[in-house]
C-alpha atoms as a PDB file:
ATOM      1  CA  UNK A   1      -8.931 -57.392  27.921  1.00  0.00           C
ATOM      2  CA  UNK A   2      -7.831 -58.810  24.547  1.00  0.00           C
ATOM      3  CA  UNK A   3      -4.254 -59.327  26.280  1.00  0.00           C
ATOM      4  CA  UNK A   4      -5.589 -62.368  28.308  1.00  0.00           C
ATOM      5  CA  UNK A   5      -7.078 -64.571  25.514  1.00  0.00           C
ATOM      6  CA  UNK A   6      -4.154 -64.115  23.810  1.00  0.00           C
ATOM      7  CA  UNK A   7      -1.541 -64.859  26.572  1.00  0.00           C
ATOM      8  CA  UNK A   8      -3.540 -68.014  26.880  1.00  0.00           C
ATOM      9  CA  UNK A   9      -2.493 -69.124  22.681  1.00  0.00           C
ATOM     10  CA  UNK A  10       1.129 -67.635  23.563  1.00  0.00           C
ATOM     11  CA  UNK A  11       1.340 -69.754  26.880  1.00  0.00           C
ATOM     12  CA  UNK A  12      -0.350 -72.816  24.670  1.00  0.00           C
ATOM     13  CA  UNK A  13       2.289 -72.921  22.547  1.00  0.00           C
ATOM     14  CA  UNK A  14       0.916 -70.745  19.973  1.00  0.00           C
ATOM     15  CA  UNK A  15       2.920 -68.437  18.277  1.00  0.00           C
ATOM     16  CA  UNK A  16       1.303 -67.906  14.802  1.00  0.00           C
ATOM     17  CA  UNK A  17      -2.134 -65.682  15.975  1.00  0.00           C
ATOM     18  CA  UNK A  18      -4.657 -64.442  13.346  1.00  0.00           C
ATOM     19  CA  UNK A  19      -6.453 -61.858  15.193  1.00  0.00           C
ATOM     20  CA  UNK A  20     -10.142 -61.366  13.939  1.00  0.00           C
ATOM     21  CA  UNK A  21     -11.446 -57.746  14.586  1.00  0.00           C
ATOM     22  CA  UNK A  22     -14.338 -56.053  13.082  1.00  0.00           C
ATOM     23  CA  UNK A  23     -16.465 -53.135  13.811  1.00  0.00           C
ATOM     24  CA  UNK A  24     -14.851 -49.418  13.263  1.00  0.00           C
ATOM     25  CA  UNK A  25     -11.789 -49.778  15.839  1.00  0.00           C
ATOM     26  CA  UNK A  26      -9.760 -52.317  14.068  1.00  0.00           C
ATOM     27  CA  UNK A  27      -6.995 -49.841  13.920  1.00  0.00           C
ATOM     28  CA  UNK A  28      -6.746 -49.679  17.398  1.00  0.00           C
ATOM     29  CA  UNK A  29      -6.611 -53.368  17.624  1.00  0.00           C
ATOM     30  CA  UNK A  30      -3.760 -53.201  14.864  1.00  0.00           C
ATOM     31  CA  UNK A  31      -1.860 -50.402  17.149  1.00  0.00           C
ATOM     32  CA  UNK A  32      -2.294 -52.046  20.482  1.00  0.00           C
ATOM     33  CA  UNK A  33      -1.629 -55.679  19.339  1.00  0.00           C
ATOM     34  CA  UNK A  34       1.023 -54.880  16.682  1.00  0.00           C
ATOM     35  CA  UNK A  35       4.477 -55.386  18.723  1.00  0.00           C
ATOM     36  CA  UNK A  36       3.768 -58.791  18.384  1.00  0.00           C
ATOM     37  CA  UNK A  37       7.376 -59.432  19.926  1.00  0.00           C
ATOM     38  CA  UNK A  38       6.139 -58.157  23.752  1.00  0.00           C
ATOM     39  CA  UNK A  39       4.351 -61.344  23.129  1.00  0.00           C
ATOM     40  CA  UNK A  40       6.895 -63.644  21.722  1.00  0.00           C
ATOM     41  CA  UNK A  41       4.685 -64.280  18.998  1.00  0.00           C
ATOM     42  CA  UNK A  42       3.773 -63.505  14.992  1.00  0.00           C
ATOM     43  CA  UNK A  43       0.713 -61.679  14.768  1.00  0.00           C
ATOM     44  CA  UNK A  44      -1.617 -61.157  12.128  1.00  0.00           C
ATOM     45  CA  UNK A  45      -4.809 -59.671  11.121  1.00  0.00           C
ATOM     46  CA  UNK A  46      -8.257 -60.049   9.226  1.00  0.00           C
ATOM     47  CA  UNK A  47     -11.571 -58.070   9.209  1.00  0.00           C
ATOM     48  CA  UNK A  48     -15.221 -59.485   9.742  1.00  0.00           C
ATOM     49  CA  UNK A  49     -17.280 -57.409   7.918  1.00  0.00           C
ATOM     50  CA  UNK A  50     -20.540 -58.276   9.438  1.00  0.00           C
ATOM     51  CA  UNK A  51     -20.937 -60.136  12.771  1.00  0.00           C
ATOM     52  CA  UNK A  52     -22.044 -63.108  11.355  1.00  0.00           C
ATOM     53  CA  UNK A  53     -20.198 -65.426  13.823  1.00  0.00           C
ATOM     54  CA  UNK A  54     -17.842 -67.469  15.298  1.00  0.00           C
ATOM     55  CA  UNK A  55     -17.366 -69.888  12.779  1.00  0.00           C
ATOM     56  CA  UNK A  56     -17.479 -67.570   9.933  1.00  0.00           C
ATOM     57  CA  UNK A  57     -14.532 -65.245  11.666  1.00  0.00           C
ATOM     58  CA  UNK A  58     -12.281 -68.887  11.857  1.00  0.00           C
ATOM     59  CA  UNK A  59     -13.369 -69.422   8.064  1.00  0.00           C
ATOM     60  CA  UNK A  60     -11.548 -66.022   7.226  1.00  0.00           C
ATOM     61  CA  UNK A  61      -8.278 -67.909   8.579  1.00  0.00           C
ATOM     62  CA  UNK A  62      -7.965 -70.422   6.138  1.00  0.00           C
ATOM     63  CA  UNK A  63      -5.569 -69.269   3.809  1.00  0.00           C
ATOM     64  CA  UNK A  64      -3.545 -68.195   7.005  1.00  0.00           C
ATOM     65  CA  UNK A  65      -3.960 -71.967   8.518  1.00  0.00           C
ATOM     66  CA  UNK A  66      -2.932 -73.784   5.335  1.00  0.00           C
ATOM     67  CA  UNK A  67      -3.469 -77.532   6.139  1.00  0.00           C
ATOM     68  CA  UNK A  68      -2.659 -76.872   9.799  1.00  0.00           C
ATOM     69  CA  UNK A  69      -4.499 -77.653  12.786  1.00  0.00           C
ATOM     70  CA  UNK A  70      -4.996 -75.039  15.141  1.00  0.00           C
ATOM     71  CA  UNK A  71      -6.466 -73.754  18.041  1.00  0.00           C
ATOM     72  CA  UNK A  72      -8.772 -70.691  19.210  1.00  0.00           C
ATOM     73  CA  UNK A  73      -9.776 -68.375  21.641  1.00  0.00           C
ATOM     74  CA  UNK A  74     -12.742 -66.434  21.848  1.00  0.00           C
ATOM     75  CA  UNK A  75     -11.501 -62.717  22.784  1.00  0.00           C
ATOM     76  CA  UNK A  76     -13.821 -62.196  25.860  1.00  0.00           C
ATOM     77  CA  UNK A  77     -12.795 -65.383  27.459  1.00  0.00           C
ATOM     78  CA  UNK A  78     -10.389 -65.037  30.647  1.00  0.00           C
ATOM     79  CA  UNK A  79      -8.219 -68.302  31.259  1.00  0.00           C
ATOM     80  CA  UNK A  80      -6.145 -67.989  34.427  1.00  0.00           C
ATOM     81  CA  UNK A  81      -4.445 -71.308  33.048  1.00  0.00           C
ATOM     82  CA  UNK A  82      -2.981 -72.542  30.143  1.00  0.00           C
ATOM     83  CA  UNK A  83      -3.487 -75.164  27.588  1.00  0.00           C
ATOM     84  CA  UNK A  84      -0.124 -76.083  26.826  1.00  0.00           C
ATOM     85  CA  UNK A  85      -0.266 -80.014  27.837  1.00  0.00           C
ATOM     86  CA  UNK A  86      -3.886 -80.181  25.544  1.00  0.00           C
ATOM     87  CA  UNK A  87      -2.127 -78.768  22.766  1.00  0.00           C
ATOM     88  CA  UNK A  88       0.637 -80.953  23.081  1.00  0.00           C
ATOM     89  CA  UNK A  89      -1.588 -84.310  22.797  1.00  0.00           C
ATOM     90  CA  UNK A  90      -4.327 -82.922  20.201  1.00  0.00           C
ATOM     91  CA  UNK A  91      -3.532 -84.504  16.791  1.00  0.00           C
ATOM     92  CA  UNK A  92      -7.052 -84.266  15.081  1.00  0.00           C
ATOM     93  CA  UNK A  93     -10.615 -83.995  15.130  1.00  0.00           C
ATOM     94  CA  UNK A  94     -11.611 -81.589  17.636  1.00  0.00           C
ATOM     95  CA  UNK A  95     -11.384 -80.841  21.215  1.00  0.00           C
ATOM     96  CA  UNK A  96     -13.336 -78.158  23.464  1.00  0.00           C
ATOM     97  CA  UNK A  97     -12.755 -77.372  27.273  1.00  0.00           C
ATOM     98  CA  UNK A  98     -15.955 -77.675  29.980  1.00  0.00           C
ATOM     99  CA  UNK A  99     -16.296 -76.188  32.949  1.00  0.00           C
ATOM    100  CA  UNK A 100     -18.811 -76.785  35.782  1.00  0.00           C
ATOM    101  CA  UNK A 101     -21.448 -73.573  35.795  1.00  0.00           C
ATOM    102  CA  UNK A 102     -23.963 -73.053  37.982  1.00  0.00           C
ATOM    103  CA  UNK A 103     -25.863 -71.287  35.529  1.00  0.00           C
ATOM    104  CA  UNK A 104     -25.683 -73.090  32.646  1.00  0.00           C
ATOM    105  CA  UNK A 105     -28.706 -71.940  30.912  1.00  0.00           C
ATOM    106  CA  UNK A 106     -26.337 -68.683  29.439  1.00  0.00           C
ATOM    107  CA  UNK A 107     -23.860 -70.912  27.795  1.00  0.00           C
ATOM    108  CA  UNK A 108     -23.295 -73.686  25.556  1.00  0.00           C
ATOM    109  CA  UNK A 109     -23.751 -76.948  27.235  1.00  0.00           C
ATOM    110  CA  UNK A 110     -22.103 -80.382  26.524  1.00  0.00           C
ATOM    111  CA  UNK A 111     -24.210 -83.741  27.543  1.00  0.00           C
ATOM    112  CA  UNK A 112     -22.408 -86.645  28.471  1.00  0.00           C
ATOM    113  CA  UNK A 113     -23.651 -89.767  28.526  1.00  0.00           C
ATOM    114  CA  UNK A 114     -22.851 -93.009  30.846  1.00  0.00           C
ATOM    115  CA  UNK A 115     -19.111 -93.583  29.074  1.00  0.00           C
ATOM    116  CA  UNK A 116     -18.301 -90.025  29.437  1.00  0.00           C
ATOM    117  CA  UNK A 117     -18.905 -89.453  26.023  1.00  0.00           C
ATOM    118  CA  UNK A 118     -20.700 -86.010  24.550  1.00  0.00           C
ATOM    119  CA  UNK A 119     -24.076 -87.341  23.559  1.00  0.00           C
ATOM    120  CA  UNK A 120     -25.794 -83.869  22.830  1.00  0.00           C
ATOM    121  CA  UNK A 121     -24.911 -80.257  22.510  1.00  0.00           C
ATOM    122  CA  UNK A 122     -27.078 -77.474  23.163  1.00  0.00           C
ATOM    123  CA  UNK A 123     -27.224 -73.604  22.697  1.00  0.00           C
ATOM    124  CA  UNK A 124     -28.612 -71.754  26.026  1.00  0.00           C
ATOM    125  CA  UNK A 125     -30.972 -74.965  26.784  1.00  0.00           C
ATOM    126  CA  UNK A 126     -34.458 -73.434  28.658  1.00  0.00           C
ATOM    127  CA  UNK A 127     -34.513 -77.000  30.611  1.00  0.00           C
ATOM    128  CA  UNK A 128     -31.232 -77.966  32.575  1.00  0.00           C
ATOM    129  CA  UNK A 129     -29.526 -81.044  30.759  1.00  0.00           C
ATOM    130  CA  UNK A 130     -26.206 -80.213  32.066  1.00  0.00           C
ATOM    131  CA  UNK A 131     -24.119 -78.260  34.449  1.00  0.00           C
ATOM    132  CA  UNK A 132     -20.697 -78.822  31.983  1.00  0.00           C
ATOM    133  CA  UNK A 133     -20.894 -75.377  29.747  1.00  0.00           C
ATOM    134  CA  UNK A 134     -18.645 -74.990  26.444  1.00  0.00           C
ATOM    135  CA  UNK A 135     -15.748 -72.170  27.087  1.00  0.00           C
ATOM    136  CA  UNK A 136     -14.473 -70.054  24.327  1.00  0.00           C
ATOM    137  CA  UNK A 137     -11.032 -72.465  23.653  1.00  0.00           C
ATOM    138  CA  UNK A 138     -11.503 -74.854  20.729  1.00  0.00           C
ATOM    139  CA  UNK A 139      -8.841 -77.266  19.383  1.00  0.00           C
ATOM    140  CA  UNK A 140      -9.892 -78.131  15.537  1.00  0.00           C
ATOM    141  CA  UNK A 141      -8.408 -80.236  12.521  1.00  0.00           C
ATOM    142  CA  UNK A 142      -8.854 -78.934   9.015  1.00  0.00           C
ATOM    143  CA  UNK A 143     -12.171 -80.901   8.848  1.00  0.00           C
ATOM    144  CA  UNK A 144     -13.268 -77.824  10.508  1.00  0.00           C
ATOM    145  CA  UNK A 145     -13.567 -75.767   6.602  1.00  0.00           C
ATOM    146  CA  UNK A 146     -15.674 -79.354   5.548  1.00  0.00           C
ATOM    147  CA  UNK A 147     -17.840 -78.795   8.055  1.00  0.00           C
ATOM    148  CA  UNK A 148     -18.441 -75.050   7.657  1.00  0.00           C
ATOM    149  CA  UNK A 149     -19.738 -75.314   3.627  1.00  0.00           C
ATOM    150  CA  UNK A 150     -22.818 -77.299   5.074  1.00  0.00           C
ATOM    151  CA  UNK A 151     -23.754 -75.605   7.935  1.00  0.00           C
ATOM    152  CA  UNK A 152     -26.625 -72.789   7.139  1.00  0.00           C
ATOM    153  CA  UNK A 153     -26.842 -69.323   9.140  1.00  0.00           C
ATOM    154  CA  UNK A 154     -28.761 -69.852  12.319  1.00  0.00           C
ATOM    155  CA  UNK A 155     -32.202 -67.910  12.938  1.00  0.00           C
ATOM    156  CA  UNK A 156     -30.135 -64.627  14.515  1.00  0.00           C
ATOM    157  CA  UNK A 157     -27.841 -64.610  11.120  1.00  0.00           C
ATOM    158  CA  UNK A 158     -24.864 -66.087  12.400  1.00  0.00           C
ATOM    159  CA  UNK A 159     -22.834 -69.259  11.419  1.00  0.00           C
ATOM    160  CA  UNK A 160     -22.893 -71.111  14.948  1.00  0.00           C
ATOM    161  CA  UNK A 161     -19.569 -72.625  16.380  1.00  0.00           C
ATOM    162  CA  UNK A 162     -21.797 -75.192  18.214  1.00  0.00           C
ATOM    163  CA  UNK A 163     -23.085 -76.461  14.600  1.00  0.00           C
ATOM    164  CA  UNK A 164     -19.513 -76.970  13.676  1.00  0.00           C
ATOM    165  CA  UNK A 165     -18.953 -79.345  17.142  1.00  0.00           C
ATOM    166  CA  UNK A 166     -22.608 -81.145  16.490  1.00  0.00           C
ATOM    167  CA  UNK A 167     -20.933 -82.223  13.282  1.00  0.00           C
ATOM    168  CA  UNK A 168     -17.446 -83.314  14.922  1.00  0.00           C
ATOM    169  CA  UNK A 169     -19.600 -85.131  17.496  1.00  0.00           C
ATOM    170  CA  UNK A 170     -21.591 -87.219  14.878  1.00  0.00           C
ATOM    171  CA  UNK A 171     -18.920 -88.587  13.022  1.00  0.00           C
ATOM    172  CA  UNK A 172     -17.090 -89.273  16.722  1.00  0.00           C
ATOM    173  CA  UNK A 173     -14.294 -86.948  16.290  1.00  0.00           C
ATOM    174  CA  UNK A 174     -15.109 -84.776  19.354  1.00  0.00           C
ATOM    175  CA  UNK A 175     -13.265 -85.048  22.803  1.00  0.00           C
ATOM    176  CA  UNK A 176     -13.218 -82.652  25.604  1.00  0.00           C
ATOM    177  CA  UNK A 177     -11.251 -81.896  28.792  1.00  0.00           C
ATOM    178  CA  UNK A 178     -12.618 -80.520  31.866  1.00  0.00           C
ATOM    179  CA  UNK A 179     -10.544 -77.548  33.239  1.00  0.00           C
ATOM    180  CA  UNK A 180     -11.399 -76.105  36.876  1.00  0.00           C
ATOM    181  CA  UNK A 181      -9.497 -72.878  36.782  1.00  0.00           C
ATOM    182  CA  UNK A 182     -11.045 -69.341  36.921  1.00  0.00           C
ATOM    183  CA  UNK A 183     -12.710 -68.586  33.849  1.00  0.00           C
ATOM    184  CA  UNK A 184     -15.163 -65.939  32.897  1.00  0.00           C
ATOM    185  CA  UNK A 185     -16.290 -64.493  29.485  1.00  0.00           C
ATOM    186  CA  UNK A 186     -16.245 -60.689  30.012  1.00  0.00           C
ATOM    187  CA  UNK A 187     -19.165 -60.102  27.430  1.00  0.00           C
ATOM    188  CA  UNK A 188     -20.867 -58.262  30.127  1.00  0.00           C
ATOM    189  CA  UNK A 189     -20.757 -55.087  32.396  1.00  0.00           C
ATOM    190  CA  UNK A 190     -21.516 -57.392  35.377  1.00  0.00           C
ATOM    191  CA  UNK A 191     -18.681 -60.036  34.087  1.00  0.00           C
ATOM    192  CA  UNK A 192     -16.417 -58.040  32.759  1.00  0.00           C
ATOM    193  CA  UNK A 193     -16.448 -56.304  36.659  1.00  0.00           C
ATOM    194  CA  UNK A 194     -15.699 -59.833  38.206  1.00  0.00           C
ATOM    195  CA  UNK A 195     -13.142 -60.527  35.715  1.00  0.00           C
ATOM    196  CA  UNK A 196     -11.280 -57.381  36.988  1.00  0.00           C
ATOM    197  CA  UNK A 197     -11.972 -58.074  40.581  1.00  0.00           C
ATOM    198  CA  UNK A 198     -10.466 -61.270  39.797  1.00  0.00           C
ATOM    199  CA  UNK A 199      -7.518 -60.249  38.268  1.00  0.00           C
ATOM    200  CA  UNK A 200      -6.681 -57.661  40.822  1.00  0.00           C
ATOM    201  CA  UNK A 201      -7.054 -59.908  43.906  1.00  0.00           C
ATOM    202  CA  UNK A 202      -5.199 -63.168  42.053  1.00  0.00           C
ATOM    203  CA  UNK A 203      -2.474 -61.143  39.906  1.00  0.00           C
ATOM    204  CA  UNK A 204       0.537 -62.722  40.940  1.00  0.00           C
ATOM    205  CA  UNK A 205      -0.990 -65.802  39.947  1.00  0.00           C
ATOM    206  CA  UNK A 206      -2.804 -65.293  36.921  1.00  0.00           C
ATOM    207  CA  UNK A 207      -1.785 -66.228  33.539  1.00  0.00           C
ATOM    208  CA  UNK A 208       1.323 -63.692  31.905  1.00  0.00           C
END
């Protein structure tokens, strides 16, 4: 599964990838991902000790990022397309990709107002606010490590990606595209099996 989210970096454009692995089967990670020329790419790793986020795992980058912008993609996220022409045009700030759900309630979810413009961002809201939901590819400047020395663990212990956006949103630095490819996270038994259903009825024209 890893293969996908990072064919979708390689196929961006991206061919410096810190992999962040935790858990007890990081050497399996290192094994499996290690060849990083059957990607055409320079691979490298780090370990999250504790699960204690998304935003922490990026923080554990920084020394690998330097002053660099860069881009990420959450390993149980399936792209069928690229994001090579977003990649292209992002110079700073921060830019995420919606997608149209009709069960937004699971997800992240990005409120736009009457320009267009994100007006609110919300984790899993109980009320619907928006159909648009947040998928796992992120564009970010270096602002990003600002941004992540204020924010405070949220009530299940974890530093929250979407606090890192609410703060790129309020100082109106946040854009978005809209993308209407397939796209799945494969977090569970029940996506993970339409991810593969997916893949093995639309191979020849899935992302490689």
């Amino acid at each position: 599964m890893c293969e996908y989210p990072l064919l979708t970096l390689v196929n961006s454009g991206i061919k410096d990838i810190c992999v962040v692995v935790g858990g007890s089967k990081v050497g399996d990670f290192v094994s499996f991902l290690g060849n990083s020329r059957e990607y055409d790419a320079n691979i490298y790793f780090r370990y999250q000790k504790e699960p204690l986020g998304i935003a922490h795992g990026i923080s554990l980058c920084q020394d690998f990022l330097k002053d660099d912008k860069f881009a990420v993609c959450l390993g149980d996220n399936i792209f069928s397309e690229h994001f090579a022409e977003v990649v292209k045009q992002f110079h700073e700030g921060a830019t995420i990709v919606l997608k149209e759900h009709e069960h937004p309630e699971h997800f992240g979810v990005a409120q736009l107002g009457r320009k267009a413009n994100i007006i609110n961002i919300i984790e899993k809201p109980k009320e619907f606010i928006s159909n648009l939901i947040i998928t796992g590819f992120y564009l970010f400047d270096q602002k990003f490590f600002d941004y992540y020395n204020y924010i405070e663990p949220s009530k299940r212990n974890e530093y929250e990606i979407t606090d890192i956006l609410k703060q790129y949103n309020r100082d109106n630095r946040l854009g978005y595209v809209t993308y209407r490819g397939y796209w799945s996270d494969a977090g569970t038994y029940h996506s993970l099996l339409a991810c593969n259903n997916y893949v093995a009825e639309h191979n020849e024209k899935f992302i490689k």
